[in-house]
PDB file of N, CA and C in Angstrom:
ATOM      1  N   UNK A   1      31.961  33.827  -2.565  1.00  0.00           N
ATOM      2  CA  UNK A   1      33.209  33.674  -3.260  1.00  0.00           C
ATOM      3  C   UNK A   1      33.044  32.746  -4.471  1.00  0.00           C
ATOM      4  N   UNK A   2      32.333  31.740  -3.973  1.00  0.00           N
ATOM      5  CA  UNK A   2      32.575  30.554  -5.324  1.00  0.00           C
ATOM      6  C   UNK A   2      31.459  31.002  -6.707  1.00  0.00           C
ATOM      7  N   UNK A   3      30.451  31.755  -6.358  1.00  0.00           N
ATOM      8  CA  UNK A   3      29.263  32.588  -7.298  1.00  0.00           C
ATOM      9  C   UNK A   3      30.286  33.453  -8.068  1.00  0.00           C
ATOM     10  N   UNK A   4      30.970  34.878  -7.200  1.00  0.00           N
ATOM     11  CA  UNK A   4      31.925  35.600  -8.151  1.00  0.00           C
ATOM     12  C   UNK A   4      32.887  34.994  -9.147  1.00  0.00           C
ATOM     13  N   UNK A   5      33.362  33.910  -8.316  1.00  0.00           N
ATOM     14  CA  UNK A   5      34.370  32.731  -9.480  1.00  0.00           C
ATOM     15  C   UNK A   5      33.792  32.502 -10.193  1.00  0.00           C
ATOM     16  N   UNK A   6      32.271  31.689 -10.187  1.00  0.00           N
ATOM     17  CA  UNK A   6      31.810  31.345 -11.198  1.00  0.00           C
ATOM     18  C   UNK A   6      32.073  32.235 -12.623  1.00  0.00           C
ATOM     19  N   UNK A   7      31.490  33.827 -12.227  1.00  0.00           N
ATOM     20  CA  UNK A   7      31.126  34.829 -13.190  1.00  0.00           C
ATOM     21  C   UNK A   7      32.280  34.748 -13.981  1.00  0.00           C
ATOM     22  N   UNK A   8      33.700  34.550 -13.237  1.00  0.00           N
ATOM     23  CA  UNK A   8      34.992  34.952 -13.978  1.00  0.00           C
ATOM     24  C   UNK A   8      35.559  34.026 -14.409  1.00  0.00           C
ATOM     25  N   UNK A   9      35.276  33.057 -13.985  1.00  0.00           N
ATOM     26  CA  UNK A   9      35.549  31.900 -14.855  1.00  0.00           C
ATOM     27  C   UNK A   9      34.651  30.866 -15.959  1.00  0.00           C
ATOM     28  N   UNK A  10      33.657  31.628 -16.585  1.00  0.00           N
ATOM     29  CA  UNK A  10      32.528  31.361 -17.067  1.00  0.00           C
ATOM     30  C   UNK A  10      32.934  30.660 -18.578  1.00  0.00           C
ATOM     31  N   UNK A  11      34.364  30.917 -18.823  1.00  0.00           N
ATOM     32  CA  UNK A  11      34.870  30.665 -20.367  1.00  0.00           C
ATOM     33  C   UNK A  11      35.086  29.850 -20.338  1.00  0.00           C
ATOM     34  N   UNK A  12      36.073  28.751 -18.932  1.00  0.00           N
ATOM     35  CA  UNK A  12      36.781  27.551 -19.013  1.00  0.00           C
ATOM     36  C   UNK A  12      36.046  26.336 -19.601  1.00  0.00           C
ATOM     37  N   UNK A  13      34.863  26.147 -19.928  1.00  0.00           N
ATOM     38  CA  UNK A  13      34.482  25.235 -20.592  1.00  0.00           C
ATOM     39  C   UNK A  13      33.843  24.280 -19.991  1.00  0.00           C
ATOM     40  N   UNK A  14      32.974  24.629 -18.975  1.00  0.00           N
ATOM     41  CA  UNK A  14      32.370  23.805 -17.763  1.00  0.00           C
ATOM     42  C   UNK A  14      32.305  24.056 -16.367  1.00  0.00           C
ATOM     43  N   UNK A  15      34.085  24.715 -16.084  1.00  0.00           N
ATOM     44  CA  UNK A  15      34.218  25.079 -14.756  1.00  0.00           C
ATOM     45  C   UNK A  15      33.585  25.792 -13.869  1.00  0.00           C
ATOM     46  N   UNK A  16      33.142  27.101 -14.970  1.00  0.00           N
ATOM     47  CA  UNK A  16      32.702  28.135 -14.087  1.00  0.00           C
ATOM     48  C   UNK A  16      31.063  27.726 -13.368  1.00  0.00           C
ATOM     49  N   UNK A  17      30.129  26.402 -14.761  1.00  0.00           N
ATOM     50  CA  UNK A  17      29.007  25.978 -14.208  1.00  0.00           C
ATOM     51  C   UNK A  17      28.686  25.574 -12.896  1.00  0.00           C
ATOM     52  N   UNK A  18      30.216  24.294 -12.830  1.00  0.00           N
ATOM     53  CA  UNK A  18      30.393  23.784 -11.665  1.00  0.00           C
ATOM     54  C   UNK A  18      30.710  24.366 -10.326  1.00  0.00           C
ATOM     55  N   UNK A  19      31.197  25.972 -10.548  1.00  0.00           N
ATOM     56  CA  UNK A  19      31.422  26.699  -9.336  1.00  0.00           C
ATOM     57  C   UNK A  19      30.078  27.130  -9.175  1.00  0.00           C
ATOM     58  N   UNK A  20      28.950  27.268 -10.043  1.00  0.00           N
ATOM     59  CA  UNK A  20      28.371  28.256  -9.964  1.00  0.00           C
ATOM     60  C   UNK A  20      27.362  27.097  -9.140  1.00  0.00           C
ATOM     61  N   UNK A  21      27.196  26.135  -9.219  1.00  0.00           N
ATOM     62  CA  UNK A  21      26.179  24.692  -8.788  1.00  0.00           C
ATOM     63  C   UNK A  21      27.059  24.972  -7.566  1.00  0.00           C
ATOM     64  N   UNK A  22      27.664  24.887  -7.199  1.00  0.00           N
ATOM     65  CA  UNK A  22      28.528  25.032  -5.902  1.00  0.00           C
ATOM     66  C   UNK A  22      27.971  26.131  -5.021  1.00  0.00           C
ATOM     67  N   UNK A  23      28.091  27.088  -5.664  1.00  0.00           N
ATOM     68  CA  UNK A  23      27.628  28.272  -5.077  1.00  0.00           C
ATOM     69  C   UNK A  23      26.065  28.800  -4.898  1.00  0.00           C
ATOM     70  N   UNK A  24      25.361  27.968  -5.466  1.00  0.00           N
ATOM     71  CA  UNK A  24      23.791  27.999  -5.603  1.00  0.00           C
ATOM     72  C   UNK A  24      23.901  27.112  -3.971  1.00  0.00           C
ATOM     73  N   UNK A  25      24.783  25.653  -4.120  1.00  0.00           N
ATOM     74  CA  UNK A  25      24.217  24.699  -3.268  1.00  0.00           C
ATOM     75  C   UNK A  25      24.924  25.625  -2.025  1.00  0.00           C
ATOM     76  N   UNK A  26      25.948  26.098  -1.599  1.00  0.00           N
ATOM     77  CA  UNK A  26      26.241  26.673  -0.878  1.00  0.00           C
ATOM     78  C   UNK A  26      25.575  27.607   0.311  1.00  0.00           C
ATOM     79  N   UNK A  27      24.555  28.428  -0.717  1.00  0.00           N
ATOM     80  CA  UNK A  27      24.269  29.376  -0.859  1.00  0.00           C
ATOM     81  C   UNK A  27      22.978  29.090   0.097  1.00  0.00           C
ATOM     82  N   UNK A  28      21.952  28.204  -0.378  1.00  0.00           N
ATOM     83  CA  UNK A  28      21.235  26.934   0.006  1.00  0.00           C
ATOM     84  C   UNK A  28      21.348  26.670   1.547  1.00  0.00           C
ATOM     85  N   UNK A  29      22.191  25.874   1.414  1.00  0.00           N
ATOM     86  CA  UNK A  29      22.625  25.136   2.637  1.00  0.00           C
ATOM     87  C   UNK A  29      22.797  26.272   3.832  1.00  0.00           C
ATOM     88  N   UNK A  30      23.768  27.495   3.282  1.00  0.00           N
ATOM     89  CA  UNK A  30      24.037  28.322   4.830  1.00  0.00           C
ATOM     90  C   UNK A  30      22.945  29.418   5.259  1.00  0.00           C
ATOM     91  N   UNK A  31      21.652  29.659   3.789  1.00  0.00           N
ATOM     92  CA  UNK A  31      20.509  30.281   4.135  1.00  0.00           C
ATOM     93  C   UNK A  31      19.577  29.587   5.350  1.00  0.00           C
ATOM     94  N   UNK A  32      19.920  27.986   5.197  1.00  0.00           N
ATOM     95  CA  UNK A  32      18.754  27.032   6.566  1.00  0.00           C
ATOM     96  C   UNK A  32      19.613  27.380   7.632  1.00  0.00           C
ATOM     97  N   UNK A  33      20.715  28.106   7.706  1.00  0.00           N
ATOM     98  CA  UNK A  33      21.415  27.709   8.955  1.00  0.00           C
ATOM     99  C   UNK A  33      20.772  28.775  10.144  1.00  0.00           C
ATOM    100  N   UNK A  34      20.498  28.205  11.164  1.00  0.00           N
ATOM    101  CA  UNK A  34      19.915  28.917  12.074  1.00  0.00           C
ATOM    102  C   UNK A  34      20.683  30.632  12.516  1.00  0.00           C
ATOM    103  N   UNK A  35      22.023  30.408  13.033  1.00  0.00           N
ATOM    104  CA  UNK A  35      22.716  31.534  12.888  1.00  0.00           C
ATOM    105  C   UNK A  35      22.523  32.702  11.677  1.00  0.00           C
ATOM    106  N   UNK A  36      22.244  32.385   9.927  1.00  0.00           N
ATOM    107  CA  UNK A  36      22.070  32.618   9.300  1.00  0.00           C
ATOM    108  C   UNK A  36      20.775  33.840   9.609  1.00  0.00           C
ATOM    109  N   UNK A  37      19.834  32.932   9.279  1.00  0.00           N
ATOM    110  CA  UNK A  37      18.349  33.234   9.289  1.00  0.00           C
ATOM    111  C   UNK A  37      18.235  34.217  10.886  1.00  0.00           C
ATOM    112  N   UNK A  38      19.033  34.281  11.652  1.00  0.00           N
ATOM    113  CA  UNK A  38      19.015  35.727  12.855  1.00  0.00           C
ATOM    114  C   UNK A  38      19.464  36.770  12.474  1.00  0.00           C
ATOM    115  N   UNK A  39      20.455  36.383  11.158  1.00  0.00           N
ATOM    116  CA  UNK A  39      21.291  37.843  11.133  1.00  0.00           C
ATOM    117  C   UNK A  39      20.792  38.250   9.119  1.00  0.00           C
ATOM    118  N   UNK A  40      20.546  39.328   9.211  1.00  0.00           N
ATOM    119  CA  UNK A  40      20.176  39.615   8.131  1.00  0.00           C
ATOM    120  C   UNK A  40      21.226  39.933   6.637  1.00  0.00           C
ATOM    121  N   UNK A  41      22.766  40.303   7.336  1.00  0.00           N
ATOM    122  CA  UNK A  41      23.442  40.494   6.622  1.00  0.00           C
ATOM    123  C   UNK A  41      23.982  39.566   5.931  1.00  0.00           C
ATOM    124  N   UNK A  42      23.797  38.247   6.815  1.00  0.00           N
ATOM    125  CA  UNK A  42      24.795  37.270   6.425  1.00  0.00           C
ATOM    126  C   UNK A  42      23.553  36.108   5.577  1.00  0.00           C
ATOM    127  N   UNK A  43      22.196  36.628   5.821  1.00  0.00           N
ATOM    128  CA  UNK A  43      21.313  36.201   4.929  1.00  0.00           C
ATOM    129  C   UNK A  43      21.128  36.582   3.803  1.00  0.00           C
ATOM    130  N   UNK A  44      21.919  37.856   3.556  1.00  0.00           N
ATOM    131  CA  UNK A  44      21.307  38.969   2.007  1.00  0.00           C
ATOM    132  C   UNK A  44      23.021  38.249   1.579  1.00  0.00           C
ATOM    133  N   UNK A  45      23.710  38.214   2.106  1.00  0.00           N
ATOM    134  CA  UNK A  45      25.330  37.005   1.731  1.00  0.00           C
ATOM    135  C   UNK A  45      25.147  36.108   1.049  1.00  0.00           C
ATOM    136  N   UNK A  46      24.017  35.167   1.662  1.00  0.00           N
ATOM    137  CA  UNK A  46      23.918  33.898   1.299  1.00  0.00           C
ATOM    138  C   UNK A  46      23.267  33.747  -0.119  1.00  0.00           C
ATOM    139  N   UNK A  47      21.793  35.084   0.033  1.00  0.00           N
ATOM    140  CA  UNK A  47      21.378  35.577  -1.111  1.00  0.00           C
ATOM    141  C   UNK A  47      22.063  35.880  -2.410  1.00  0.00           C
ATOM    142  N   UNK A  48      23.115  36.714  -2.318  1.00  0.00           N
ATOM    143  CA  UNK A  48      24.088  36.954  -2.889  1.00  0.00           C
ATOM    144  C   UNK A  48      24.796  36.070  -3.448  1.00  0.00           C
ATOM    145  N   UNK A  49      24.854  34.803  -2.858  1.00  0.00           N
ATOM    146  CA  UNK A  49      25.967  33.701  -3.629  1.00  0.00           C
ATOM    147  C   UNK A  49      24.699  33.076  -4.393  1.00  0.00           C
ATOM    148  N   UNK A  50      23.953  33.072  -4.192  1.00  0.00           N
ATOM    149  CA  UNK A  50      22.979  32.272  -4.690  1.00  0.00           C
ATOM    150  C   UNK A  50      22.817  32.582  -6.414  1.00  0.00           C
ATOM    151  N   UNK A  51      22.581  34.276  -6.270  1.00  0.00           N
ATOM    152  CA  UNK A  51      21.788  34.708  -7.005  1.00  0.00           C
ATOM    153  C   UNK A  51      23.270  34.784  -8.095  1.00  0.00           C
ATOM    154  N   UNK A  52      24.742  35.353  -7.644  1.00  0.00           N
ATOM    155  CA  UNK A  52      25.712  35.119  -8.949  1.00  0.00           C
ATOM    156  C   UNK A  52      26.053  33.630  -9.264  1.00  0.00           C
ATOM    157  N   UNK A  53      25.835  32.757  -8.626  1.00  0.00           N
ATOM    158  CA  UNK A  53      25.760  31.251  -8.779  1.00  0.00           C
ATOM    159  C   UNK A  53      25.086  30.785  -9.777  1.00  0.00           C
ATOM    160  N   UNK A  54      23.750  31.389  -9.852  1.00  0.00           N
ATOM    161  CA  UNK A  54      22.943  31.221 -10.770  1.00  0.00           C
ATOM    162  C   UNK A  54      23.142  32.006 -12.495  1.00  0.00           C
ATOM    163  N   UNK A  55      23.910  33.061 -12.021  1.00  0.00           N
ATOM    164  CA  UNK A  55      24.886  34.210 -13.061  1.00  0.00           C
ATOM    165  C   UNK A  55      25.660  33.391 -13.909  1.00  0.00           C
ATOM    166  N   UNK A  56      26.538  32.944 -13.346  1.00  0.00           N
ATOM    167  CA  UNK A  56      27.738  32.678 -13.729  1.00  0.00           C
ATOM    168  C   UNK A  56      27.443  31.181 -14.521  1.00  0.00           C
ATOM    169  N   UNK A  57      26.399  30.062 -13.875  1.00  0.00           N
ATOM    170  CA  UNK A  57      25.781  28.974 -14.772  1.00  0.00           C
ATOM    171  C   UNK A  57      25.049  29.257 -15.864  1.00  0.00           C
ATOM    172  N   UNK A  58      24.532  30.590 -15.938  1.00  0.00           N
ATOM    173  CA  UNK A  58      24.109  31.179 -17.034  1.00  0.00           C
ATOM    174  C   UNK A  58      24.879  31.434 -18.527  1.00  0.00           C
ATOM    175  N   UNK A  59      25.920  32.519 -17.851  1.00  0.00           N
ATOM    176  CA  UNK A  59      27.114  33.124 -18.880  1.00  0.00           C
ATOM    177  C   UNK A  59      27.747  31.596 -18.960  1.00  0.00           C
ATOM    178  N   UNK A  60      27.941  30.591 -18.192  1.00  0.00           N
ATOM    179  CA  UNK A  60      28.778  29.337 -19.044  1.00  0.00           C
ATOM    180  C   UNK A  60      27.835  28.824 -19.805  1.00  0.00           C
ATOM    181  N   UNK A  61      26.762  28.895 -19.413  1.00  0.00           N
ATOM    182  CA  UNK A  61      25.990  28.117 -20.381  1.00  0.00           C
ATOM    183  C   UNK A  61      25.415  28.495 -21.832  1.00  0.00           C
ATOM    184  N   UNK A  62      26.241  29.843 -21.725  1.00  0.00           N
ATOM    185  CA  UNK A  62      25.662  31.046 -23.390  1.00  0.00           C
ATOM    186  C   UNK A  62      27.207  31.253 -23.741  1.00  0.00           C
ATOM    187  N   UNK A  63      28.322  30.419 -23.014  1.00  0.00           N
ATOM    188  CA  UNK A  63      29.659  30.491 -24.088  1.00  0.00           C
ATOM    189  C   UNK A  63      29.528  28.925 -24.167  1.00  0.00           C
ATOM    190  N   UNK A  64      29.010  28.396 -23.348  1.00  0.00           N
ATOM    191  CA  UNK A  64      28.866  26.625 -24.122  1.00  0.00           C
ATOM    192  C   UNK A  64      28.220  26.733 -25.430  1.00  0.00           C
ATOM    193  N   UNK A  65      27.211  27.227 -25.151  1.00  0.00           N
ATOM    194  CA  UNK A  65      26.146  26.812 -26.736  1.00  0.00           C
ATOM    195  C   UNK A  65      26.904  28.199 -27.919  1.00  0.00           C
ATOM    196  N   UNK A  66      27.770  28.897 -27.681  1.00  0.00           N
ATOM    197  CA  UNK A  66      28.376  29.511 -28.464  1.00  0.00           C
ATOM    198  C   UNK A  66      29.541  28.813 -28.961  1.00  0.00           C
ATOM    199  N   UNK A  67      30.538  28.325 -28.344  1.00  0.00           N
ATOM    200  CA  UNK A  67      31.809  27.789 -28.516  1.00  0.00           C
ATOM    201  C   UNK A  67      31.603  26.410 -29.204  1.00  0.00           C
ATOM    202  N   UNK A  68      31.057  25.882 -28.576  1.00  0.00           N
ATOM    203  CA  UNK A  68      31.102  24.487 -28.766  1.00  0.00           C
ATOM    204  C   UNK A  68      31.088  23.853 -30.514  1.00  0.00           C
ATOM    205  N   UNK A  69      30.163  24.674 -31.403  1.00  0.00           N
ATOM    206  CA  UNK A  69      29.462  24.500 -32.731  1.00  0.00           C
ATOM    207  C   UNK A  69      31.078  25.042 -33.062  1.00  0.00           C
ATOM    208  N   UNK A  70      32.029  25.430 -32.751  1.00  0.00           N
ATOM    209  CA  UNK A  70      32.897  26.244 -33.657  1.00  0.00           C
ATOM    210  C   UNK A  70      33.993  25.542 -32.956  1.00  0.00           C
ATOM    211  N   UNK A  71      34.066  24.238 -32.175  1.00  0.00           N
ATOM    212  CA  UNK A  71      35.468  23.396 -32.286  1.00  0.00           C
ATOM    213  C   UNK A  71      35.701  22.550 -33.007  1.00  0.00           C
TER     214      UNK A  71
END
């Protein structure tokens, strides 16, 4: 959830980075979880937040260095 936010909120001007660090660390944290690591779906999940987490700190970080020169 907080990776997809990131993506869509990538314009606000920081926010979406901070969801997206959220969602990396998230992402992180519930991949060690033992329950996790038995079930494969909820591991390719965790994968999943990880990998738009990392998305979405991206796209804020290519409307930061776009926006910013033009306030």
């Amino acid at each position: 959830m907080l990776g997809a936010l990131s993506i869509v909120m990538f314009w606000t001007f920081g926010f979406g980075i901070l969801l997206g660090a959220a969602a990396i660390g998230t992402g992180i944290v519930a991949n060690r979880h033992r329950a996790v690591e038995e079930n494969e779906s909820k591991a390719l999940e965790a994968l999943l937040g990880i990998l738009t987490g990392a998305l979405g700190i991206a796209a804020g970080l290519v409307f930061l260095t776009a926006a910013l020169p033009n306030l």
